[in-house]
Protein backbone atom coordinates (compact mmCIF):
# COMPACT_ATOMS: atom_id res chain seq x y z
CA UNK A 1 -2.60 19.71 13.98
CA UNK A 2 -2.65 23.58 13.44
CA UNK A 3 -0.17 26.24 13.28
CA UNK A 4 -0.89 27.31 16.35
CA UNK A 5 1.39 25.09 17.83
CA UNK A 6 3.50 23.54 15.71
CA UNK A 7 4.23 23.88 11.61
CA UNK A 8 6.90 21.60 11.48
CA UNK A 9 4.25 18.55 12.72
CA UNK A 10 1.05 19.65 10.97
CA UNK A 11 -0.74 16.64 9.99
CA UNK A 12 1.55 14.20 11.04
CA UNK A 13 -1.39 13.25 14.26
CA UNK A 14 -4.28 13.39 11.82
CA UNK A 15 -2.30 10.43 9.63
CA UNK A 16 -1.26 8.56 12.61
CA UNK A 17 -4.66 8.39 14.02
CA UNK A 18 -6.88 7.84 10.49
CA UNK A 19 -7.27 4.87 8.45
CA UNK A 20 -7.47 5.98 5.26
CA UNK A 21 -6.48 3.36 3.04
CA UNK A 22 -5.66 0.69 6.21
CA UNK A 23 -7.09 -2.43 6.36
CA UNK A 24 -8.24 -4.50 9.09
CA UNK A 25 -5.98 -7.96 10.22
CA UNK A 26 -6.63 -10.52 13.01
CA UNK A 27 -5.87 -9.27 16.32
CA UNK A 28 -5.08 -11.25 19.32
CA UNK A 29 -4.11 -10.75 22.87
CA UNK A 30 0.08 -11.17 23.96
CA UNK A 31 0.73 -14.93 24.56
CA UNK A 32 3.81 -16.09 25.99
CA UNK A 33 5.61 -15.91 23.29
CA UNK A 34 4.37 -12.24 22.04
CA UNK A 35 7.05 -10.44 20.35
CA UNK A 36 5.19 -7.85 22.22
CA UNK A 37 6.25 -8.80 25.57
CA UNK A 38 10.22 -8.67 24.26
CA UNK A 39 9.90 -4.61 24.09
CA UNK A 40 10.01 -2.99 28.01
CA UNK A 41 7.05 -0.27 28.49
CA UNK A 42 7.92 1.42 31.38
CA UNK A 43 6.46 4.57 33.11
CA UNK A 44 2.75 6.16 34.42
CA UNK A 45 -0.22 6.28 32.54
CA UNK A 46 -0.43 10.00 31.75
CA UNK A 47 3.40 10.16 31.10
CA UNK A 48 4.95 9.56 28.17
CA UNK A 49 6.75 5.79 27.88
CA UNK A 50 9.83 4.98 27.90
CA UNK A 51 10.59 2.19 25.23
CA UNK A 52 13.47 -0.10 24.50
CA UNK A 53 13.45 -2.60 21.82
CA UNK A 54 15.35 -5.79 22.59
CA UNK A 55 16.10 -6.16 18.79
CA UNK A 56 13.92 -5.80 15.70
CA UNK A 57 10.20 -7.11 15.61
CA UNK A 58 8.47 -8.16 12.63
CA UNK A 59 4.77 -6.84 13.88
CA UNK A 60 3.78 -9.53 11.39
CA UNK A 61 0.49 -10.30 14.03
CA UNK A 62 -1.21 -7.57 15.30
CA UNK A 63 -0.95 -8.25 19.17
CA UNK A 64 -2.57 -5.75 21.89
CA UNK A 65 -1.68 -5.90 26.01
CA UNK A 66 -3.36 -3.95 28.96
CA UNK A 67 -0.16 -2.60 30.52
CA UNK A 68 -1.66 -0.32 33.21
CA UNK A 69 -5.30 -1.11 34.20
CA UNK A 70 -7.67 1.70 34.93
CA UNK A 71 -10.57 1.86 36.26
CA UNK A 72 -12.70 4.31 34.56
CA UNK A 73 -16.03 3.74 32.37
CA UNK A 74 -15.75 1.37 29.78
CA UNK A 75 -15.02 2.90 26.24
CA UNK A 76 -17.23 2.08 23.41
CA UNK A 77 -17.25 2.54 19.63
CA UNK A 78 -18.69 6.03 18.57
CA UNK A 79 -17.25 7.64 22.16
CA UNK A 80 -14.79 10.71 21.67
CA UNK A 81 -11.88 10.43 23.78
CA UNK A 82 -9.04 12.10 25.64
CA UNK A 83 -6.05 10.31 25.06
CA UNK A 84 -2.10 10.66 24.67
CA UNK A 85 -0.49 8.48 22.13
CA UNK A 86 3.37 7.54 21.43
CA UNK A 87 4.25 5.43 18.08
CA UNK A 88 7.38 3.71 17.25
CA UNK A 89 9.03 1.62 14.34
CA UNK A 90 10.06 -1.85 15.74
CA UNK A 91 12.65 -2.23 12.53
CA UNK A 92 14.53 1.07 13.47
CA UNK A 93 13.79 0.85 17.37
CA UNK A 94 12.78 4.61 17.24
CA UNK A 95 10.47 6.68 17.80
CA UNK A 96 7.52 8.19 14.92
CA UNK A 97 5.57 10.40 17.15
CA UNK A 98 4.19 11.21 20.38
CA UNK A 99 1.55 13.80 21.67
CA UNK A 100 3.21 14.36 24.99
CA UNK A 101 5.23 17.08 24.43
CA UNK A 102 2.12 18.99 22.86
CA UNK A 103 -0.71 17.77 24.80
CA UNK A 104 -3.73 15.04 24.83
CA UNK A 105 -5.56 14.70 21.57
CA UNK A 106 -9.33 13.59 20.88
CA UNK A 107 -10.49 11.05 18.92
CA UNK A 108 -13.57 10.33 17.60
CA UNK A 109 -14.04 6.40 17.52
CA UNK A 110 -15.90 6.09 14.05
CA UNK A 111 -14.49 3.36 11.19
CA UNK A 112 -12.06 6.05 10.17
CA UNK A 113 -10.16 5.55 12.95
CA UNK A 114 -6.90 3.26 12.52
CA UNK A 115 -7.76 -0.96 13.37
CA UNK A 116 -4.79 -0.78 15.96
CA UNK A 117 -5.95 2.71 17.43
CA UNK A 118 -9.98 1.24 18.05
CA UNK A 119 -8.18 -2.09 19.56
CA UNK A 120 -5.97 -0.29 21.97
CA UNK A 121 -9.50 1.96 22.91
CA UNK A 122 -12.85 0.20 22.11
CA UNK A 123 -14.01 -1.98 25.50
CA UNK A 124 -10.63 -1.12 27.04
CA UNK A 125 -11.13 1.42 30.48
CA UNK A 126 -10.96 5.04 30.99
CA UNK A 127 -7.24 5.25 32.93
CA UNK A 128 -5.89 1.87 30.80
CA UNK A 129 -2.35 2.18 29.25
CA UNK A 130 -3.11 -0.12 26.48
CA UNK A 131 0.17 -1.58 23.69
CA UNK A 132 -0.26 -2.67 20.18
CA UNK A 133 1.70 -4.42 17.84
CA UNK A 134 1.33 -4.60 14.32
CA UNK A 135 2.75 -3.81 10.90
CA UNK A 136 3.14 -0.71 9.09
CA UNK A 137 0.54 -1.80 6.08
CA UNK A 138 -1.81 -3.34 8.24
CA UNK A 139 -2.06 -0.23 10.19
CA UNK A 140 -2.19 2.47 7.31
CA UNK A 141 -1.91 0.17 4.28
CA UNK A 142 0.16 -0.99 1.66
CA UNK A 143 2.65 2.32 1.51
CA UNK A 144 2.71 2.19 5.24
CA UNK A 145 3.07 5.76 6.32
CA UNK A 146 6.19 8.04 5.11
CA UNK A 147 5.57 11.00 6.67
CA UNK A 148 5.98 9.07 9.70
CA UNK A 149 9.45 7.20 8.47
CA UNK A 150 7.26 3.87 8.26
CA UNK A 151 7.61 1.40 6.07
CA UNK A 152 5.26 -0.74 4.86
CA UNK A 153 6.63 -3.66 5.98
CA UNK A 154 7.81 -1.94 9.20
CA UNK A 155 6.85 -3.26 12.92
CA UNK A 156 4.64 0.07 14.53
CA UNK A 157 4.32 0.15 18.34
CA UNK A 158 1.11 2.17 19.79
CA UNK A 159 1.10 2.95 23.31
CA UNK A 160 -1.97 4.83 24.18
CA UNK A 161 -2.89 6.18 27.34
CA UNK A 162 -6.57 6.41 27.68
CA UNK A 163 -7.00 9.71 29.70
CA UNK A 164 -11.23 10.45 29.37
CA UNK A 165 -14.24 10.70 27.55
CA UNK A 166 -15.24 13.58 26.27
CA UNK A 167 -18.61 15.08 25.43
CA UNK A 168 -17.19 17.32 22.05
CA UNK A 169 -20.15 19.49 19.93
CA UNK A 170 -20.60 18.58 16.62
CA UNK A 171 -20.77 22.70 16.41
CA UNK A 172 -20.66 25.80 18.01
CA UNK A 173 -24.39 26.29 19.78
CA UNK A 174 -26.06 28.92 22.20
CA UNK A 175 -26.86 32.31 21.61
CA UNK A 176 -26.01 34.28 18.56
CA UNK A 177 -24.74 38.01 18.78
CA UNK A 178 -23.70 40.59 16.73
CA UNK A 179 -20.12 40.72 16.19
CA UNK A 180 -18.28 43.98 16.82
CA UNK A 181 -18.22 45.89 13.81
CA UNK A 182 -14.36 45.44 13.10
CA UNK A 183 -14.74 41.84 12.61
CA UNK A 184 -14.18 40.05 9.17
CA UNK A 185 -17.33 38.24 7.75
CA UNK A 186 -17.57 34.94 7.53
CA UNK A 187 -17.10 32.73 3.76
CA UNK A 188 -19.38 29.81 3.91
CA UNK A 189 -19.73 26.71 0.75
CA UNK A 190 -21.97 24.21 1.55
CA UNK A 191 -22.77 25.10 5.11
CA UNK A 192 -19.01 24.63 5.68
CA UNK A 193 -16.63 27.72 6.44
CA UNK A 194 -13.74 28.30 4.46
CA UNK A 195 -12.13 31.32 5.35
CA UNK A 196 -12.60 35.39 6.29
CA UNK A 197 -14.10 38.66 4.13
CA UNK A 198 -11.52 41.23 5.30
CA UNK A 199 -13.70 43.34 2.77
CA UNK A 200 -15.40 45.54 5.74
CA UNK A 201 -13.11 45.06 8.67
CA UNK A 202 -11.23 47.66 10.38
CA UNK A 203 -7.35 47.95 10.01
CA UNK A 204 -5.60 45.63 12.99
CA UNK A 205 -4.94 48.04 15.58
CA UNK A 206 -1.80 46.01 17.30
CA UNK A 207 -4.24 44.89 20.39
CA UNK A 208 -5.24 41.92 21.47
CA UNK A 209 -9.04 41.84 20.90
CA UNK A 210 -11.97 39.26 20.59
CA UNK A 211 -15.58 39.27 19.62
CA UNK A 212 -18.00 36.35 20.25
CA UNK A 213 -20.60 35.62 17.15
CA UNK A 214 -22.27 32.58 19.13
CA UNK A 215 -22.05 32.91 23.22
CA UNK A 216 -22.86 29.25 24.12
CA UNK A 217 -24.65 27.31 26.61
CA UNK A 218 -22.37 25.09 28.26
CA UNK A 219 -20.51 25.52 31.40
CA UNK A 220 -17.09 27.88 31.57
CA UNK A 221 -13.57 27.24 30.79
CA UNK A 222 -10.91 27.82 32.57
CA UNK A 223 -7.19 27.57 32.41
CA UNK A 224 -5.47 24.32 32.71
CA UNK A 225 -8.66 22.18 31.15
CA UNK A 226 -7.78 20.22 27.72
CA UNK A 227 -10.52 22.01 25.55
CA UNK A 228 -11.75 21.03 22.28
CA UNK A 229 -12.17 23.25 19.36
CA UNK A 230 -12.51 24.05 15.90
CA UNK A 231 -10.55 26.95 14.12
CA UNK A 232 -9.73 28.95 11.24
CA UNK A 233 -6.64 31.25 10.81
CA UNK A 234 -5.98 33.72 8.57
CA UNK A 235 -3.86 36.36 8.10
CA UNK A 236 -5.38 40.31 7.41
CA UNK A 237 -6.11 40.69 4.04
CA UNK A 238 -4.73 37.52 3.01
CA UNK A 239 -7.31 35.54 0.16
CA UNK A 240 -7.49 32.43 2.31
CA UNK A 241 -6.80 30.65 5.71
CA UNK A 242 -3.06 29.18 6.42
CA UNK A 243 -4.72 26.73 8.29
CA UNK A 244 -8.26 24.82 9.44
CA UNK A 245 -9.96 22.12 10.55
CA UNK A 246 -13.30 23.27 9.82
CA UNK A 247 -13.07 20.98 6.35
CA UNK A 248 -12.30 17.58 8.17
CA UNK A 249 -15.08 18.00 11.46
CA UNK A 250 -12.30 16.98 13.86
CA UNK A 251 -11.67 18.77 16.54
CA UNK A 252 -8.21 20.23 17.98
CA UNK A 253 -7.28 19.60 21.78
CA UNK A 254 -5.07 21.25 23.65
CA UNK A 255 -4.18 22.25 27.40
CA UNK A 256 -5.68 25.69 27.85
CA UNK A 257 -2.87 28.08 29.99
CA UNK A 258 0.27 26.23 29.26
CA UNK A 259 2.14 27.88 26.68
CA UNK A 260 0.85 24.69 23.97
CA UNK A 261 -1.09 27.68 21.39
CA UNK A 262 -0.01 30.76 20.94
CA UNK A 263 0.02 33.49 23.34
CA UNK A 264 -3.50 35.53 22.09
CA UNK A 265 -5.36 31.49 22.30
CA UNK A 266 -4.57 31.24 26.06
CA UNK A 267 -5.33 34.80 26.75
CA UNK A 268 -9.04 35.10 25.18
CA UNK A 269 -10.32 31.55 25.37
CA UNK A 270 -10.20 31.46 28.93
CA UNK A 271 -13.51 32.20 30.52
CA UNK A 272 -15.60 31.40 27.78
CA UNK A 273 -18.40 29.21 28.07
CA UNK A 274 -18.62 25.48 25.57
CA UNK A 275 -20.80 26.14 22.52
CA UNK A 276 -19.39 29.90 22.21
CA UNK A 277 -18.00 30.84 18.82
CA UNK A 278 -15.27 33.62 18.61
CA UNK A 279 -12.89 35.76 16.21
CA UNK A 280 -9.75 36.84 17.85
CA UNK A 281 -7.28 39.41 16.17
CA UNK A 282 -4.21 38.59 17.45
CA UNK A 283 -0.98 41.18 16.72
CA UNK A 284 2.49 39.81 16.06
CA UNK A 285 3.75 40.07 19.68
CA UNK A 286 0.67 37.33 21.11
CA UNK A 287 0.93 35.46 18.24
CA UNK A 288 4.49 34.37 16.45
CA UNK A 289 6.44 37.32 16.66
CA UNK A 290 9.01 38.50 14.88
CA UNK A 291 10.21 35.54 13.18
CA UNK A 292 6.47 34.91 12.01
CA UNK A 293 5.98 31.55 10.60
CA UNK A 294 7.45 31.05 6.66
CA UNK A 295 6.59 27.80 6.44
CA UNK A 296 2.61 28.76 6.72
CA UNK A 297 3.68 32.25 4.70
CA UNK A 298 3.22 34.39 7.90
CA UNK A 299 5.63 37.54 8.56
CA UNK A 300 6.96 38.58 12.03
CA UNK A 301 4.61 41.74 11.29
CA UNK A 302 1.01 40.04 10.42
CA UNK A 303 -1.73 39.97 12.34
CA UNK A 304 -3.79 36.85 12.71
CA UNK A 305 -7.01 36.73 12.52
CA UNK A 306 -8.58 33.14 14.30
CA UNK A 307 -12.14 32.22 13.99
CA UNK A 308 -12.62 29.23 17.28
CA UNK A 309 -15.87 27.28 17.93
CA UNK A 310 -15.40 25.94 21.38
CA UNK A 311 -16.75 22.38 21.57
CA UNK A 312 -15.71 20.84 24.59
CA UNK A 313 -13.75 20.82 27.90
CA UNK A 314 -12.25 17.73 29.87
């Protein structure tokens, strides 16, 4: 998740939503006698849940329920989707992490994905509120997931709300332009980029300005879509980015025109067409302002410089 929301939670989706080491288990549906069916789910798809534990749960099955049926397209493995997600530890009957305070997240539905994530998605509907139930090492594996306050032998709770699918680029695409001549340069290894030559590029001149390298194909966005991108931020003159997710080819969602990103994001992103690619120099007062960001080593007097591929729109 990138500093353009939030520093305090960077990462903290990417780990709940990845396997890494996780291994698979034997799912089931809720029976009966599901210690599933002892925790109340209540709320609207789309909204985030409200949960109450009636007492600790082991988790030691993984267990999955349809809570709210929808009646979208069916959702199949290798689809990107739209979807908000809220996470809980059945041993402390709180709370991990949701995504509905920030906004809906994609996901990609390839083997990386977490076993309990692809059961609550994979054949399930587009508009299905689906539950899991399973344990903290089955889900991430044996060291469960700290960052998250999980133990490994920890109950987790996933409630995912299946919002849409989502046709994401796998890069930006259209036509290429010249960038205005104050722009940085771009540092490539591997066909990958990795951060910003501030070698040639003007001083920042405390405006708000853009200039597109790639003006792509795709239809417009506008303002209130969840958009898909890529991005790259770095601060002027600095030797490398404070943040990307160029490196892991997943892309960052977010609701464009309500306040989720930084000011400058909202403001220059809007109107642009899918497949563009874009550098925006963004002064303190549209980006953190005066109390910059320490955590991410970024003054209340920097300017940012962003590089954004824009990938997809739902």
């Amino acid at each position: 998740m990138p500093r353009v929301r939030s520093v305090a939670v960077s990462g903290l989706l990417v780990l709940s939503l990845l396997g890494l080491n996780s291994c698979g288990s034997d799912d089931s549906k809720a029976g009966s006698d599901s210690e599933l069916n002892s925790i109340k789910i209540e709320g609207k798809a789309g909204v985030k849940p409200e949960v109450t534990f009636d007492g600790k749960v082991e988790g030691t099955k993984q267990e999955s329920k349809v809570l709210i049926k929808g009646d979208g397209d069916t959702v199949a493995d290798g689809d990107t989707v739209a979807l908000h997600i809220w996470i809980g530890n059945g041993f402390t009957q709180k709370e991990s992490l949701n995504t509905y305070d920030q906004g809906p997240q994609s996901v990609e539905l390839t083997k990386d994905v977490l076993p309990p994530l692809r059961e609550a998605l994979i054949d399930h509907r587009i508009g299905d509120r689906v539950a899991v139930l399973t344990s903290a090492d089955k889900a991430y594996g044996e060291g469960g997931n700290p960052s998250l306050k999980l133990g490994s032998k920890d109950a987790v709770l996933f409630v995912v709300d299946i919002l849409s699918k989502v046709e994401v680029l796998k890069e930006a695409q259209g036509e290429e332009k010249e960038p205005a001549s104050w722009a940085p340069t771009l540092i490539e290894e591997d066909g990958v980029i990795t951060g910003l030559d501030f070698s040639e590029a003007h001083k920042p001149t405390g405006e708000l300005i853009a200039t597109t390298l790639i003006k792509g194909d795709g239809p417009v966005i506008e303002k209130d879509q969840t958009i898909f991108v890529h991005y790259l931020g770095q601060v002027y003159g600095a030797a490398e980015p404070f943040d990307e997710n160029f490196s892991t080819g997943s892309p960052f969602s977010f609701p464009l025109g309500a306040g989720q990103v930084i000011a400058g994001w909202d403001d220059r992103l809007a109107g642009r067409t899918i497949g563009s690619r874009v550098i925006l120099e963004i002064p303190p007062n549209e980006g953190y302002g005066e109390a910059g960001q320490p955590d991410a080593g970024i003054k209340g007097t920097d300017t940012l410089f962003f590089l954004v591929d824009i990938l997809g729109a739902s």
